[in-house]
PDB file of N, CA and C in Angstrom:
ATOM      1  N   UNK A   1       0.839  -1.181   0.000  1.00  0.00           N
ATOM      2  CA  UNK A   1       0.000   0.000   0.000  1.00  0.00           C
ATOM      3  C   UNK A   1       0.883   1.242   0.000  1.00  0.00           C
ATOM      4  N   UNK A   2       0.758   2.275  -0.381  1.00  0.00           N
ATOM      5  CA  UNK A   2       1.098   3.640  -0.578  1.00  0.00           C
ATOM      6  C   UNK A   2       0.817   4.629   0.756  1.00  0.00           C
ATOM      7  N   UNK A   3       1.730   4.777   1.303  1.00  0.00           N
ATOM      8  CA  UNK A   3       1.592   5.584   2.739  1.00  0.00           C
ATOM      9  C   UNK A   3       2.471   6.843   2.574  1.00  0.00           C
ATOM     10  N   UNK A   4       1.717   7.846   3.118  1.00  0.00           N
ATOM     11  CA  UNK A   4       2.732   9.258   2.925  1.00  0.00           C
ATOM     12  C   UNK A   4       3.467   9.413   4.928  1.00  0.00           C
ATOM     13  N   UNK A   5       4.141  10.018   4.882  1.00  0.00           N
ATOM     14  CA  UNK A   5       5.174   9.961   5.791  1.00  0.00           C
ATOM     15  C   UNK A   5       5.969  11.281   5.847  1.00  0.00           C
ATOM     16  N   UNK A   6       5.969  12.001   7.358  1.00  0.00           N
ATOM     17  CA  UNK A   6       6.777  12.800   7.757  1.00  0.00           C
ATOM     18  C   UNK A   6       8.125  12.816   8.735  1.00  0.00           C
ATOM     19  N   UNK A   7       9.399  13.264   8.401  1.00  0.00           N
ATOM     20  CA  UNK A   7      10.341  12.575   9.105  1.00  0.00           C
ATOM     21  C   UNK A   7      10.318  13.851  10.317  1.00  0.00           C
ATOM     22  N   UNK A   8      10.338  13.008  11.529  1.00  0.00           N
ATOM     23  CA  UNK A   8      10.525  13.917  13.026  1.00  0.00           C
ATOM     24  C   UNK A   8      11.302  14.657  13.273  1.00  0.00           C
ATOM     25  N   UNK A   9      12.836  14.262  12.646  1.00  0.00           N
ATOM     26  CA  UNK A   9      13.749  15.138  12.535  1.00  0.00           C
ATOM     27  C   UNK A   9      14.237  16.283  11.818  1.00  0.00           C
ATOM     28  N   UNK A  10      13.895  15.863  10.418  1.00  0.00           N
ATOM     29  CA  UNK A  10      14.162  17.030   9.314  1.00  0.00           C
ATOM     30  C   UNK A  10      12.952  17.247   8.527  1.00  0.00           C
ATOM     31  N   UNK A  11      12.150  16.997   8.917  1.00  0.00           N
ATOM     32  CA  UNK A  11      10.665  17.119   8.328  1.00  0.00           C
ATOM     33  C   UNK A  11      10.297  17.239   6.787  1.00  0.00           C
ATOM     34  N   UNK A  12      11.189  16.429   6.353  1.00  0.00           N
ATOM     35  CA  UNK A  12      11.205  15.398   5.151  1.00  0.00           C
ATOM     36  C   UNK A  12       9.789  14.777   4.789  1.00  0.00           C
ATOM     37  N   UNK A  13       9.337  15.265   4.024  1.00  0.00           N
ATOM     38  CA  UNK A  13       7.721  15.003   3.465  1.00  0.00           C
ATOM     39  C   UNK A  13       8.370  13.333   2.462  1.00  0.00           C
ATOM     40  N   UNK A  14       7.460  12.036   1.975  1.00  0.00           N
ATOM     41  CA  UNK A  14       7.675  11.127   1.236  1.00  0.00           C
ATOM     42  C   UNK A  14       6.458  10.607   1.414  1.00  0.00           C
ATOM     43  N   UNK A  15       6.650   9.832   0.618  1.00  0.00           N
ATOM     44  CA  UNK A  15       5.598   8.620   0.256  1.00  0.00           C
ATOM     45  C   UNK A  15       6.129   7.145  -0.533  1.00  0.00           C
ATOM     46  N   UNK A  16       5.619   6.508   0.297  1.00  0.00           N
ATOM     47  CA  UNK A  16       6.340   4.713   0.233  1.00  0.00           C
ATOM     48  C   UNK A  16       5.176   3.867  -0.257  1.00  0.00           C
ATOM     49  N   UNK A  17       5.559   3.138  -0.634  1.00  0.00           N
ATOM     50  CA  UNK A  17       4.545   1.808  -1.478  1.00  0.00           C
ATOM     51  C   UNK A  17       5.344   0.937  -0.300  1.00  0.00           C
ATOM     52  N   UNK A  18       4.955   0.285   1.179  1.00  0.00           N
ATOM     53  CA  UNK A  18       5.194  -0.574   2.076  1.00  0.00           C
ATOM     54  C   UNK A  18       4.186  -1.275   1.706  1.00  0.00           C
ATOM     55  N   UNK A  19       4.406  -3.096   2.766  1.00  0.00           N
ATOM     56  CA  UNK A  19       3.523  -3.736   3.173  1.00  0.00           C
ATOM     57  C   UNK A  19       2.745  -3.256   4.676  1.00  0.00           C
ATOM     58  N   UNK A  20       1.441  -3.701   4.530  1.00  0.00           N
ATOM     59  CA  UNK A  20       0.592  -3.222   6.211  1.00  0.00           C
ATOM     60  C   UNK A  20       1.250  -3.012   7.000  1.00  0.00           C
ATOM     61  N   UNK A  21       2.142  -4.796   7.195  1.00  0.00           N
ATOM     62  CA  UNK A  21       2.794  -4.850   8.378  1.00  0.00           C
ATOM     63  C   UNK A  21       3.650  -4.466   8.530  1.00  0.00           C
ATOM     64  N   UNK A  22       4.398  -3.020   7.731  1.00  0.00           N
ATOM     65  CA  UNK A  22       5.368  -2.339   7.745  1.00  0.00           C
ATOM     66  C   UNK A  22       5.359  -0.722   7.882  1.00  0.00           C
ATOM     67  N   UNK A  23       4.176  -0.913   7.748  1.00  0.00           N
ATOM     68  CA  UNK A  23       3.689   0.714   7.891  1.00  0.00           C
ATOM     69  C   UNK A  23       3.893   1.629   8.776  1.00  0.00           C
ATOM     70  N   UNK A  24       4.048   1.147   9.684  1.00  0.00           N
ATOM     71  CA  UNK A  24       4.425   2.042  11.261  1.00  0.00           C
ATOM     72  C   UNK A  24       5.588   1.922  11.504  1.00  0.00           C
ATOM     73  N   UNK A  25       6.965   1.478  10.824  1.00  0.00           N
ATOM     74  CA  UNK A  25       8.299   1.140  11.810  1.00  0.00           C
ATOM     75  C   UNK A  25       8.503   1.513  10.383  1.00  0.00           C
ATOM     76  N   UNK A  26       8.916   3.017  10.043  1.00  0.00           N
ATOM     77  CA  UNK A  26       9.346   3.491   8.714  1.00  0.00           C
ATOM     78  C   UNK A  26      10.186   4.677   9.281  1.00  0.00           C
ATOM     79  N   UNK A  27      11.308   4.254   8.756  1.00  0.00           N
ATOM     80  CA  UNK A  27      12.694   5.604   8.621  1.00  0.00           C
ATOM     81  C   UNK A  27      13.300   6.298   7.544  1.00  0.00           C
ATOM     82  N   UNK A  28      13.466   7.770   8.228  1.00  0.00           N
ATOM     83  CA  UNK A  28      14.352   8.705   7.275  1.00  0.00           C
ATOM     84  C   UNK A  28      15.231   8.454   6.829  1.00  0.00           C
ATOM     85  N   UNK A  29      15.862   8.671   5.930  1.00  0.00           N
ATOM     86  CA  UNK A  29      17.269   8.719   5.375  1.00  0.00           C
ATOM     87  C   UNK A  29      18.320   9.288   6.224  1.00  0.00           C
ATOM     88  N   UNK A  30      17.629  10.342   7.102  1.00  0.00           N
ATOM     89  CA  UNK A  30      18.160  10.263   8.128  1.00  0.00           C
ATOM     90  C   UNK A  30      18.773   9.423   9.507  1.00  0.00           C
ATOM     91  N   UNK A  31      17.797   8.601   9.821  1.00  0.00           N
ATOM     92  CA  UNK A  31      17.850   7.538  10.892  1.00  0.00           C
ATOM     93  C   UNK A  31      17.062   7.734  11.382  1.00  0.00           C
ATOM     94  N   UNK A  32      15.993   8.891  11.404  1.00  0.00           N
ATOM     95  CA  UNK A  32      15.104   9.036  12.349  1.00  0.00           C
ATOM     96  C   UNK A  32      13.416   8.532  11.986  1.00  0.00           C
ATOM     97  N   UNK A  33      12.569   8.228  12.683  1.00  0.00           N
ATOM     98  CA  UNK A  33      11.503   7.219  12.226  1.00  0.00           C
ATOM     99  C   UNK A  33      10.532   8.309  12.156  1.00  0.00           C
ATOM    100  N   UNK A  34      10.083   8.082  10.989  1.00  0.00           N
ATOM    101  CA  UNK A  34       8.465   8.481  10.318  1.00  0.00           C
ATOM    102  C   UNK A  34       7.324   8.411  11.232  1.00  0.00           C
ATOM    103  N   UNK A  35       6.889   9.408  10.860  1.00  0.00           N
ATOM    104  CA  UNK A  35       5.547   9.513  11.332  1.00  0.00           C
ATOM    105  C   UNK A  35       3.933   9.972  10.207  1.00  0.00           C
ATOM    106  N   UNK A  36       3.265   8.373  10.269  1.00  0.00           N
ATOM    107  CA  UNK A  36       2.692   8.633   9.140  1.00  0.00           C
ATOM    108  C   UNK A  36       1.614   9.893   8.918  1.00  0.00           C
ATOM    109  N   UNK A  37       1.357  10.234   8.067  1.00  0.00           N
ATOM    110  CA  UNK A  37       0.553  11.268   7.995  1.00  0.00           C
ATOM    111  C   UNK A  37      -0.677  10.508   7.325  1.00  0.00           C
ATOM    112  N   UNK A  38      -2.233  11.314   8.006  1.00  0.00           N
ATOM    113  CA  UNK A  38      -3.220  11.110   7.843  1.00  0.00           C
ATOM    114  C   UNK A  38      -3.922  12.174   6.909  1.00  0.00           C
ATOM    115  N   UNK A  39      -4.522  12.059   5.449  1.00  0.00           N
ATOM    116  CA  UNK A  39      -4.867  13.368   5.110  1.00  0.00           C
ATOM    117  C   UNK A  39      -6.418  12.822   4.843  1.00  0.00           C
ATOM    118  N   UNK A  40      -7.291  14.361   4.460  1.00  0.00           N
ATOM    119  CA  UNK A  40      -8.256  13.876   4.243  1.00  0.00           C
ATOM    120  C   UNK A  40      -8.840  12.913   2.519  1.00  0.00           C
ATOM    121  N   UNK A  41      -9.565  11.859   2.719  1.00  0.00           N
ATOM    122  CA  UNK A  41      -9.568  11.476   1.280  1.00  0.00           C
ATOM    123  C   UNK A  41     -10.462  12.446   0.071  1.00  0.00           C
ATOM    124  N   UNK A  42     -10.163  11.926  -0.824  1.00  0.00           N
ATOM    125  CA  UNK A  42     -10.744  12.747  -2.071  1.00  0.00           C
ATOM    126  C   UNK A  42     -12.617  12.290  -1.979  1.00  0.00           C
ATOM    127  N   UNK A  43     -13.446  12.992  -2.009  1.00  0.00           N
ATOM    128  CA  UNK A  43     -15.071  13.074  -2.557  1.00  0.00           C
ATOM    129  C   UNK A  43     -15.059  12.338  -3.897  1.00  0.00           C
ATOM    130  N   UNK A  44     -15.697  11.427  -4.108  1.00  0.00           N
ATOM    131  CA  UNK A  44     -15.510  10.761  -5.702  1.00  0.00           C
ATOM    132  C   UNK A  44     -17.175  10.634  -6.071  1.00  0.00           C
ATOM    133  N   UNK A  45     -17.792  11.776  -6.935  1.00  0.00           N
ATOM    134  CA  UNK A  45     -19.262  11.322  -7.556  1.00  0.00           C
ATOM    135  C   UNK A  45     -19.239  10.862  -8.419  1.00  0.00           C
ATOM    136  N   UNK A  46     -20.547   9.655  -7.878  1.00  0.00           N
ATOM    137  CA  UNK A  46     -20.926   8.853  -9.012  1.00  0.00           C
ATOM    138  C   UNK A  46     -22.266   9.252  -9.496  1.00  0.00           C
ATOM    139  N   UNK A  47     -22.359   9.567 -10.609  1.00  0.00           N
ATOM    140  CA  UNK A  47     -23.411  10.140 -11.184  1.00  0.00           C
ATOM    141  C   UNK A  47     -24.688   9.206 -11.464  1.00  0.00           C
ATOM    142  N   UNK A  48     -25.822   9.224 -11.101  1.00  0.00           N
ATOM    143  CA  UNK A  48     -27.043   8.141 -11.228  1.00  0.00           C
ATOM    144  C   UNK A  48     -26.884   7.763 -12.635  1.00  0.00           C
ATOM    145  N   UNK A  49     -27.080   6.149 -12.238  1.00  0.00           N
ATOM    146  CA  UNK A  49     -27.020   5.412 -13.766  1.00  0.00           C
ATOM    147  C   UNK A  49     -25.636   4.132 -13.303  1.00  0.00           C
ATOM    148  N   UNK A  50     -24.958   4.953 -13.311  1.00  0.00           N
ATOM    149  CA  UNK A  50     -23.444   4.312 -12.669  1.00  0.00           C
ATOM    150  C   UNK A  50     -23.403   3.797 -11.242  1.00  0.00           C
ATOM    151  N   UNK A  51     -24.145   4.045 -10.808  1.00  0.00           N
ATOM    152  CA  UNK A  51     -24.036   2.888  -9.208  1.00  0.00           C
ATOM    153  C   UNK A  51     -24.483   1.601  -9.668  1.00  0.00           C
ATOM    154  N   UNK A  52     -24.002   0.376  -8.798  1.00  0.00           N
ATOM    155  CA  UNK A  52     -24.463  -0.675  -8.997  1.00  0.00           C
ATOM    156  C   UNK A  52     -26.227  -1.145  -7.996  1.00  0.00           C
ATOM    157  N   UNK A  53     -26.692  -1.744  -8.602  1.00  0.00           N
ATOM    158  CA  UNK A  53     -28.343  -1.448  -8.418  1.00  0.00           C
ATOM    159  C   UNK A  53     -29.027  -2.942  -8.073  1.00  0.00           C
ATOM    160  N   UNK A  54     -29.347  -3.464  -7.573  1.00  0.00           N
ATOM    161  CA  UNK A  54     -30.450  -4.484  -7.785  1.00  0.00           C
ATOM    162  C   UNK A  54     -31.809  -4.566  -7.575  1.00  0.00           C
ATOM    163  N   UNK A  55     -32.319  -3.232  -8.343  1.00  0.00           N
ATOM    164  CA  UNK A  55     -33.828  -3.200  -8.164  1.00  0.00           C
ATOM    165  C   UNK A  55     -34.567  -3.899  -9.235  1.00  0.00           C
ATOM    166  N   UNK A  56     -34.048  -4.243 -10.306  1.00  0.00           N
ATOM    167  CA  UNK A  56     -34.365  -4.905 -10.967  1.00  0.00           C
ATOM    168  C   UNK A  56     -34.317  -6.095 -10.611  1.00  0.00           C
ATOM    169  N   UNK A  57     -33.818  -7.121  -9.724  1.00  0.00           N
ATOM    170  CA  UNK A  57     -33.961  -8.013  -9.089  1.00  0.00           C
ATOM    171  C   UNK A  57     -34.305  -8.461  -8.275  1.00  0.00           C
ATOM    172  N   UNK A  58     -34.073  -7.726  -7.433  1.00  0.00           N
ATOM    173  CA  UNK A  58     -34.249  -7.700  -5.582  1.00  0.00           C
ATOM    174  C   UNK A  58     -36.187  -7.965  -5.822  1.00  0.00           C
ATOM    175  N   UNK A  59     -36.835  -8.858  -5.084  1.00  0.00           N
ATOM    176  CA  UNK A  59     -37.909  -8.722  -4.887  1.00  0.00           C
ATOM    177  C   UNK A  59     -38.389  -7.433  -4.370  1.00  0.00           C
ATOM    178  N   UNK A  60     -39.757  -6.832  -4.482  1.00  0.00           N
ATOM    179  CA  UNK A  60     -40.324  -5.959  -4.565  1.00  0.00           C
ATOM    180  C   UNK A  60     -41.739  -5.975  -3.293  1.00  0.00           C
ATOM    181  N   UNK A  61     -42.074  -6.933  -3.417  1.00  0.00           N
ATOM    182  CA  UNK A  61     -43.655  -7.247  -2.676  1.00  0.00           C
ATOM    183  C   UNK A  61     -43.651  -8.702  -2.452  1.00  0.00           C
ATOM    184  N   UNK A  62     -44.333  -9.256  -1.418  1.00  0.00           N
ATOM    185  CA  UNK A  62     -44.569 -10.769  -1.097  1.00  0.00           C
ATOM    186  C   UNK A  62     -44.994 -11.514  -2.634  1.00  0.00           C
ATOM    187  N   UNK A  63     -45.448 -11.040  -3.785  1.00  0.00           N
ATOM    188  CA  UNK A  63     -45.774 -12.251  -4.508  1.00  0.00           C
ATOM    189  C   UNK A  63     -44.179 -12.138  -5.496  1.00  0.00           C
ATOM    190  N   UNK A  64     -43.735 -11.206  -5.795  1.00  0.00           N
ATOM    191  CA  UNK A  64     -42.609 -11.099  -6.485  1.00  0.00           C
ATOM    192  C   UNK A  64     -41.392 -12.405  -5.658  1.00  0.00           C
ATOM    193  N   UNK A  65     -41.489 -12.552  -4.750  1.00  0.00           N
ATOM    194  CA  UNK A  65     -40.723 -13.157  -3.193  1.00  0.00           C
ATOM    195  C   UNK A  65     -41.167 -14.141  -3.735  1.00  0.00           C
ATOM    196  N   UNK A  66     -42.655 -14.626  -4.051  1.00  0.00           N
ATOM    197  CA  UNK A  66     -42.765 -16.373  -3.936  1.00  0.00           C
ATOM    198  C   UNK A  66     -42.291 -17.293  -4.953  1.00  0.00           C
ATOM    199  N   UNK A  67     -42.442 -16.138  -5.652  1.00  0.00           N
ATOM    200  CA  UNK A  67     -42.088 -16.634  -7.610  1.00  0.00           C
ATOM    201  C   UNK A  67     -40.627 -16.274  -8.206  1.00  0.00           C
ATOM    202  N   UNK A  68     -39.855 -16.130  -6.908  1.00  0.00           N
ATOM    203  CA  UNK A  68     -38.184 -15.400  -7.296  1.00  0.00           C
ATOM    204  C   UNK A  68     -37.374 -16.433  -7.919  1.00  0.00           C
ATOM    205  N   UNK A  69     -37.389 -17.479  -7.045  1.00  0.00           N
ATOM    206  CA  UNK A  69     -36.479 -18.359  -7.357  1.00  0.00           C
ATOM    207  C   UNK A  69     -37.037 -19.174  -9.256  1.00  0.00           C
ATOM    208  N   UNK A  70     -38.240 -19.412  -9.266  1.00  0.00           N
ATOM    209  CA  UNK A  70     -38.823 -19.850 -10.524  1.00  0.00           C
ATOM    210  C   UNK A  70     -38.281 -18.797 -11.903  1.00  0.00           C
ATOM    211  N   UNK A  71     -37.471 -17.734 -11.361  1.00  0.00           N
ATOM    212  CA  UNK A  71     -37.095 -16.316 -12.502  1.00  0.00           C
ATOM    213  C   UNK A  71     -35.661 -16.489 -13.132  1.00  0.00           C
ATOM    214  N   UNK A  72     -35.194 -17.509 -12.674  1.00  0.00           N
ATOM    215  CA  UNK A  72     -33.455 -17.709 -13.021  1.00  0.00           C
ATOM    216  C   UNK A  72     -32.845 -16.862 -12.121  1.00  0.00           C
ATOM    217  N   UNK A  73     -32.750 -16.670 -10.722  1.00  0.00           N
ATOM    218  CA  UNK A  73     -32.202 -15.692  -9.717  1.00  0.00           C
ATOM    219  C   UNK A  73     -31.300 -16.616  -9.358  1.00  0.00           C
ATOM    220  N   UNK A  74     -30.358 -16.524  -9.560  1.00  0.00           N
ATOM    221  CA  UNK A  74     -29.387 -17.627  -8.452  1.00  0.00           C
ATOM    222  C   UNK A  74     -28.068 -16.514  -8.071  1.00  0.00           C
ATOM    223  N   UNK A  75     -27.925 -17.194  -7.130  1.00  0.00           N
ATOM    224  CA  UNK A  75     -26.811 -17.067  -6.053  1.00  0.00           C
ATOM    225  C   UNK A  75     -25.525 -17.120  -6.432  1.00  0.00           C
ATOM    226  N   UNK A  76     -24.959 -15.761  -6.273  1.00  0.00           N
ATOM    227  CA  UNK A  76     -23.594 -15.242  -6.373  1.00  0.00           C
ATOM    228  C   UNK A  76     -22.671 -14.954  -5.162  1.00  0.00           C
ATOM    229  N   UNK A  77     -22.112 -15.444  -4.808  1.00  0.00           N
ATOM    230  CA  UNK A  77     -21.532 -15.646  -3.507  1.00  0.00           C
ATOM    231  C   UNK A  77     -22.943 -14.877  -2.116  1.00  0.00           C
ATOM    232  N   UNK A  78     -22.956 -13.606  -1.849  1.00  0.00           N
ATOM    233  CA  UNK A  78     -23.969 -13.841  -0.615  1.00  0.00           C
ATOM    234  C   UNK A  78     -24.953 -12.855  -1.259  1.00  0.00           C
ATOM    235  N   UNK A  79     -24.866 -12.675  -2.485  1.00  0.00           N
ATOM    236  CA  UNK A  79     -25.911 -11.959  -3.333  1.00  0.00           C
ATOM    237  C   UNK A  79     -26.545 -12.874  -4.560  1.00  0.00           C
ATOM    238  N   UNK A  80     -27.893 -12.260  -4.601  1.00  0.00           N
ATOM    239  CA  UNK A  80     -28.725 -13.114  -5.484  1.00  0.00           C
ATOM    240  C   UNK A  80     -29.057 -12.455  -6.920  1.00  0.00           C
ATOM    241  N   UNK A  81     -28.203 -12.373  -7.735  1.00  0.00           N
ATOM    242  CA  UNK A  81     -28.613 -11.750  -9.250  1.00  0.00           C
ATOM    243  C   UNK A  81     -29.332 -12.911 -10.329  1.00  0.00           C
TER     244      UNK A  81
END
């Protein structure tokens, strides 16, 4: 993963492509250990149309429910398309 990082000592701004379990025990070029920085993430719109939807599937009312499985609905890992 991609982590940005400030050094304590010389306040050396970076950013590293580490593993998880490496993320917190990260040093300067200096010798001195990083401290990761938290920023805020980016807003990303998705404009209607483009979300993923299952109203077209998803039952609707108790008789839509009785007659679901008779529609070719089957089971996709813990969702039913």
């Amino acid at each position: 993963m991609r982590y940005r990082y400030r050094c304590n000592r010389c306040n050396e701004r970076s950013e590293r492509n580490v593993p998880v379990d490496q993320r917190d025990s990260q040093q300067c070029e200096c010798g001195h250990a990083l401290t990761r920085l938290f920023e805020p993430t980016i807003a990303i719109h998705i404009p209607d149309g483009f979300g993923a939807t299952f109203d077209p599937v998803t039952p609707t009312d108790s008789t839509q429910a009785a007659t679901w499985h008779t529609e070719q609905v089957r089971p996709v890992g813990s969702r039913m398309i």
